[in-house]
C-alpha atoms as a PDB file:
ATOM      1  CA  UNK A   1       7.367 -13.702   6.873  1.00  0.00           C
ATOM      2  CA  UNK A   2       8.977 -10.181   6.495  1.00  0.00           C
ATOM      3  CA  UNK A   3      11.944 -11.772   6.017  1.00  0.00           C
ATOM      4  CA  UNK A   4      10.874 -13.645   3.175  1.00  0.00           C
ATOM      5  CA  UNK A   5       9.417 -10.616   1.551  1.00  0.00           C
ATOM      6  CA  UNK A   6      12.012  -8.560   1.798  1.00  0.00           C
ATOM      7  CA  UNK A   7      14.537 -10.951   0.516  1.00  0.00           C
ATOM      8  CA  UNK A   8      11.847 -11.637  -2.551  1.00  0.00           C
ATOM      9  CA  UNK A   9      11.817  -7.926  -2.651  1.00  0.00           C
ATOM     10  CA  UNK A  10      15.630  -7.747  -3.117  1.00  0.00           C
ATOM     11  CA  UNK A  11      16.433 -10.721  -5.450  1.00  0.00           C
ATOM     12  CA  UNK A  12      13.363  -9.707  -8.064  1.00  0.00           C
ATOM     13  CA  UNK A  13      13.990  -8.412 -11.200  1.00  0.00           C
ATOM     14  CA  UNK A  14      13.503  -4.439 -11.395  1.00  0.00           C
ATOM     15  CA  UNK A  15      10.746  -4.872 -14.130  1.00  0.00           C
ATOM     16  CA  UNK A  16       8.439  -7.682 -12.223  1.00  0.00           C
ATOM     17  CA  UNK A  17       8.532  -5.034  -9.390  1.00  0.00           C
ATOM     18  CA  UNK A  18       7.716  -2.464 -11.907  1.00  0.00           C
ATOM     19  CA  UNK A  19       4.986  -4.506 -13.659  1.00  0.00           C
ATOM     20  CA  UNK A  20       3.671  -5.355  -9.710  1.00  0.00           C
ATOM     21  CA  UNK A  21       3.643  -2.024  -8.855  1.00  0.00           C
ATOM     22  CA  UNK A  22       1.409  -0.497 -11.701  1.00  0.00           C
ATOM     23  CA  UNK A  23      -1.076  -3.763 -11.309  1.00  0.00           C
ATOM     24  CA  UNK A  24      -1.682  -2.683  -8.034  1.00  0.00           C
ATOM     25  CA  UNK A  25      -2.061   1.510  -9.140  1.00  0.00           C
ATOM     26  CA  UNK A  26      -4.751  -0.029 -11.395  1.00  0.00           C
ATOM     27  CA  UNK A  27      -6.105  -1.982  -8.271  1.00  0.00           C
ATOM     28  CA  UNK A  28      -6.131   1.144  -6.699  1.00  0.00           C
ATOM     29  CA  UNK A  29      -7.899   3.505  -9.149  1.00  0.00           C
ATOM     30  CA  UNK A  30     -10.686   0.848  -9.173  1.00  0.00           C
ATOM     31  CA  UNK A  31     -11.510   1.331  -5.832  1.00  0.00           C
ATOM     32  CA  UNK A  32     -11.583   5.203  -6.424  1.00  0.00           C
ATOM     33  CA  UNK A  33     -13.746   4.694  -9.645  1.00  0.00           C
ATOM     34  CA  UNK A  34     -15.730   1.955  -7.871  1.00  0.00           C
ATOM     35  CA  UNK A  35     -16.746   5.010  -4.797  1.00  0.00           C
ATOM     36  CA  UNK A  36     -17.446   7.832  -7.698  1.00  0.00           C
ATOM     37  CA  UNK A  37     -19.708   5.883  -9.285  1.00  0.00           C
ATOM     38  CA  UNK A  38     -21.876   5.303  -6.534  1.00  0.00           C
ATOM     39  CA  UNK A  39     -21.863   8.582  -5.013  1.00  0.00           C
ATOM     40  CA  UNK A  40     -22.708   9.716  -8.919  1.00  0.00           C
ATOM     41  CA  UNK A  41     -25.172   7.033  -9.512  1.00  0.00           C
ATOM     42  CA  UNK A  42     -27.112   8.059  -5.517  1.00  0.00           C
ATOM     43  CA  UNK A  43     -27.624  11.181  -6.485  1.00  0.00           C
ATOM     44  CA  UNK A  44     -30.944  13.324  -7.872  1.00  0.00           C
ATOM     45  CA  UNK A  45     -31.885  15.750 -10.666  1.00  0.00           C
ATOM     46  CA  UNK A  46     -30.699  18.294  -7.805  1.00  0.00           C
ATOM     47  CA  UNK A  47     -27.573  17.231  -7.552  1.00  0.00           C
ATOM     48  CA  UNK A  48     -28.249  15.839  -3.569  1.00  0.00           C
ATOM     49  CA  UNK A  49     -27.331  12.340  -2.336  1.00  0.00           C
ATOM     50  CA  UNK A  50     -30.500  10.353  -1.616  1.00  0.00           C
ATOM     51  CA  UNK A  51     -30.459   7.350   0.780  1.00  0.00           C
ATOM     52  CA  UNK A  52     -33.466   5.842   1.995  1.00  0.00           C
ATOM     53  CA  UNK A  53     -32.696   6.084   6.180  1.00  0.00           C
ATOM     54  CA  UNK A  54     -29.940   7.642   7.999  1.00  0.00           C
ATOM     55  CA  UNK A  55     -28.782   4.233   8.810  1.00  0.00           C
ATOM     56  CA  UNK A  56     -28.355   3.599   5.226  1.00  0.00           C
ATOM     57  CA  UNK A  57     -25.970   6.642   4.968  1.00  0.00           C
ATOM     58  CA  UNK A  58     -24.176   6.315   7.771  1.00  0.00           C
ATOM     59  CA  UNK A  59     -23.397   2.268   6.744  1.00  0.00           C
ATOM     60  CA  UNK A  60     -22.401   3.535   3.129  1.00  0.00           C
ATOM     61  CA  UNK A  61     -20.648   6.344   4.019  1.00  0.00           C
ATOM     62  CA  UNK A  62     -18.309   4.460   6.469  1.00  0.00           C
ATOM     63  CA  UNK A  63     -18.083   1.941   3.815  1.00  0.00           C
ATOM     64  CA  UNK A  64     -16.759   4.180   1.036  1.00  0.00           C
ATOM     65  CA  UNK A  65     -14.505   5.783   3.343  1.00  0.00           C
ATOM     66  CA  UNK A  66     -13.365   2.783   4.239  1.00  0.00           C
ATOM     67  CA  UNK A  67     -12.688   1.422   0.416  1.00  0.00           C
ATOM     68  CA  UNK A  68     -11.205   4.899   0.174  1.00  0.00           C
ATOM     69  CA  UNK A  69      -8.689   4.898   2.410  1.00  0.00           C
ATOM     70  CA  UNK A  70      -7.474   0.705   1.438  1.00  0.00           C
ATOM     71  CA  UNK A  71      -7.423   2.204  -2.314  1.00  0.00           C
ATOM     72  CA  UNK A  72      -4.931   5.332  -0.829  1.00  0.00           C
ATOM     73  CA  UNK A  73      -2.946   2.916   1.164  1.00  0.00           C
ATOM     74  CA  UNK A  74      -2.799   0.586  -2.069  1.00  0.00           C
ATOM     75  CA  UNK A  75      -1.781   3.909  -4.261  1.00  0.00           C
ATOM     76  CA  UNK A  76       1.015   4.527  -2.250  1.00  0.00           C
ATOM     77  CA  UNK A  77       2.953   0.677  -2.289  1.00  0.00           C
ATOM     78  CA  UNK A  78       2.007   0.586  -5.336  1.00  0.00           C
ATOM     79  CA  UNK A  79       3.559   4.387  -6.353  1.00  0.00           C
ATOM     80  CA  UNK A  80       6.620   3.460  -4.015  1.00  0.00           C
ATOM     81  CA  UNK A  81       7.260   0.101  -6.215  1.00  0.00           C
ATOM     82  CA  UNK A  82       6.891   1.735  -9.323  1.00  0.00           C
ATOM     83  CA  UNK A  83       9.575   4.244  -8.222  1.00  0.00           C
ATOM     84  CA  UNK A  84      11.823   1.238  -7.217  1.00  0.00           C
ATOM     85  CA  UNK A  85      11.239  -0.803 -10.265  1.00  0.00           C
ATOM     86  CA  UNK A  86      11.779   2.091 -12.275  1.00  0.00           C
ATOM     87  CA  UNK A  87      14.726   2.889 -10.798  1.00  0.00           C
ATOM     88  CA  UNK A  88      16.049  -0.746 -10.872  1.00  0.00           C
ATOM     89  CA  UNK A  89      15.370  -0.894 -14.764  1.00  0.00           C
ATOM     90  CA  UNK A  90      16.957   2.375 -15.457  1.00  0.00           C
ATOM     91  CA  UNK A  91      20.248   2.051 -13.135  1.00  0.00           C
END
């Protein structure tokens, strides 16, 4: 399956790669907007997150930090392709 990739990765055209790469940037910038605007949304006139148990915080917390670190780990292929594609189109 690598294989495959990789040989997809090598035969593609500079700008698909390029176009793939800022699709998933935009992916990835969801994800961050998508954990903002909860953390802005749970919060009071004070300024202080409000959950309704400490199991509830926990279970969010762990679940934004997990949708924060897939939408850093999608950041980065998709930063590294749009360095490749835009070095493909440009060479």
């Amino acid at each position: 399956m690598i294989d495959s990739a990789i040989s997809w990765f090598e035969a593609s055209n500079p700008t698909s790669i390029l176009i793939v790469g800022l699709v998933i940037c935009v992916i990835a910038g969801v994800g961050f907007l998508f954990n903002g605007r909860r953390a802005f949304y749970r919060r009071n006139k004070a300024g202080n997150e409000e959950f309704s148990s400490f199991g509830t915080m926990l279970l969010t917390r762990m679940l934004e930090w997990i949708v924060y670190a897939a939408s850093l780990a999608v950041l980065l292929v998709g930063s590294i392709l749009v360095v490749v594609g835009i070095g493909g189109v440009f060479s």
